[in-house]
Each structure stands twice: as C-alpha cells, then as structure tokens.
C-alpha atoms as a PDB file:
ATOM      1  CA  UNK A   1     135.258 -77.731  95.005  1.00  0.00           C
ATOM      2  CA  UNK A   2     138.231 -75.910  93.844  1.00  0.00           C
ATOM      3  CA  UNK A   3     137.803 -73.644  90.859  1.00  0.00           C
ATOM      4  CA  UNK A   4     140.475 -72.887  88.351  1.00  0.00           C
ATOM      5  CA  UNK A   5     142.639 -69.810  88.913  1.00  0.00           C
ATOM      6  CA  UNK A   6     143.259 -67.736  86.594  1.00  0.00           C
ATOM      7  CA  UNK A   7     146.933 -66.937  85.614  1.00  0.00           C
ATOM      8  CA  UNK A   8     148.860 -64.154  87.236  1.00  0.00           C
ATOM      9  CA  UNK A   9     150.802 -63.320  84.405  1.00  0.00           C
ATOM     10  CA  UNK A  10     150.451 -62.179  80.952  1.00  0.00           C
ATOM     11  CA  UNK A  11     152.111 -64.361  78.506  1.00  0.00           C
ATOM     12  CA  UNK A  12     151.553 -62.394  75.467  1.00  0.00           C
ATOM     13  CA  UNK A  13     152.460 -59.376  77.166  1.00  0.00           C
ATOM     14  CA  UNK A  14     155.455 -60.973  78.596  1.00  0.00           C
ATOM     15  CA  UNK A  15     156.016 -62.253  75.044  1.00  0.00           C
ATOM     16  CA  UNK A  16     155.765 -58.783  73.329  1.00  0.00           C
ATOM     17  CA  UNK A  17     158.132 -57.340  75.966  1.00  0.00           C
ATOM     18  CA  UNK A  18     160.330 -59.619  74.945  1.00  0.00           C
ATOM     19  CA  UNK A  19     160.506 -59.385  71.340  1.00  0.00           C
ATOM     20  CA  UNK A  20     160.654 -55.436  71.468  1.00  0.00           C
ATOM     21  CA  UNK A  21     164.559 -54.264  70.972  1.00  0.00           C
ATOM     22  CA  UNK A  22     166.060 -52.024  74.054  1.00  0.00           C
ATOM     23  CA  UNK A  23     166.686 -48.856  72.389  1.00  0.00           C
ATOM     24  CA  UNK A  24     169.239 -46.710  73.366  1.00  0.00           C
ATOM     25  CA  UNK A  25     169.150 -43.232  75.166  1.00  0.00           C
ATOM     26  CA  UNK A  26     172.007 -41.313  73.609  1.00  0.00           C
ATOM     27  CA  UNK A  27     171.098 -42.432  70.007  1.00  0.00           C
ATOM     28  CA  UNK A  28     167.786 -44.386  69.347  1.00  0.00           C
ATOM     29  CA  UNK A  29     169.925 -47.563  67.802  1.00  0.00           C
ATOM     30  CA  UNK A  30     169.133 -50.783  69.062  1.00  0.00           C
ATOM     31  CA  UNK A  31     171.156 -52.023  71.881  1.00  0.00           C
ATOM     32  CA  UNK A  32     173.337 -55.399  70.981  1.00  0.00           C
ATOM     33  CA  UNK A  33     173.676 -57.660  74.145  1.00  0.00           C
ATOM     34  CA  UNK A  34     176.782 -59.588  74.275  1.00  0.00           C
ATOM     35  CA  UNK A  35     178.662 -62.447  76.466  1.00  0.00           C
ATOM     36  CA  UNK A  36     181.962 -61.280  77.918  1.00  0.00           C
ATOM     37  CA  UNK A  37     184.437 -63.470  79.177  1.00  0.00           C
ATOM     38  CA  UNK A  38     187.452 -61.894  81.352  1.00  0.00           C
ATOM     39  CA  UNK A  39     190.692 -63.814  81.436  1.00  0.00           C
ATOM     40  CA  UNK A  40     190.043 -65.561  84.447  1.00  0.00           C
ATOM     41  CA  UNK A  41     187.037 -67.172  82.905  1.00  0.00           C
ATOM     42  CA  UNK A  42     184.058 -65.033  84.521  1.00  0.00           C
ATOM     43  CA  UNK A  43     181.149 -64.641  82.121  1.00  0.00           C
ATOM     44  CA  UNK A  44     179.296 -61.430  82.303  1.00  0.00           C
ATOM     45  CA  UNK A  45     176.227 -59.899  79.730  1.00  0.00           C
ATOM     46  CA  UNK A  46     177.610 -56.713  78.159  1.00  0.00           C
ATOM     47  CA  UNK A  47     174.953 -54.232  76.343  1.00  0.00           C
ATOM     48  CA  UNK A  48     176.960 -52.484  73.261  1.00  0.00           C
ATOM     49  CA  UNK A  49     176.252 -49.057  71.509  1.00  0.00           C
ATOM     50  CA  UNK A  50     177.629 -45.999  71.200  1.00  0.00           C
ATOM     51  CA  UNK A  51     180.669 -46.676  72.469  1.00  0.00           C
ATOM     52  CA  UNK A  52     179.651 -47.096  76.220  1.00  0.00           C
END
C-alpha cells in the first residue's frame, strides 16, 4: 500500500516569507511594489524607494 507523503514545502514558512516587507538596502524603508503601464500598454512590476 501507498503511504501518505509528506509535503515538500513549508506553508507557514512560505506564508511568513510572504508577509515580511522587502526592506531596502540604501535606507531600511520598506520597499512599495507598483504596476507600471508604458504607453503602448505593457504592464511591468516596479519596486519604489529612494528614488531608484
């Protein structure tokens, strides 16, 4: 008989990762993550701070 496997991943961890801001190098502020969309309609994620 086939026994259960046990999941490969870590949900909570996975989870925790997730809720934990990206902090930023230059200044320690959180780093905002943003939808760009050019002008001829292409949608790209943009991460904001410090002025980069």
């Amino acid at each position: 008989m086939a026994e259960k496997v046990k999941s490969k991943t870590d949900v909570a961890a996975r989870a925790g990762n997730k809720a934990k801001a990206n902090i930023c190098g230059s200044c320690g502020n959180k780093v905002d993550v943003v939808m760009a969309v050019s002008s001829t309609g292409k949608k790209r994620m943009r991460r904001i701070c410090c002025g980069e």
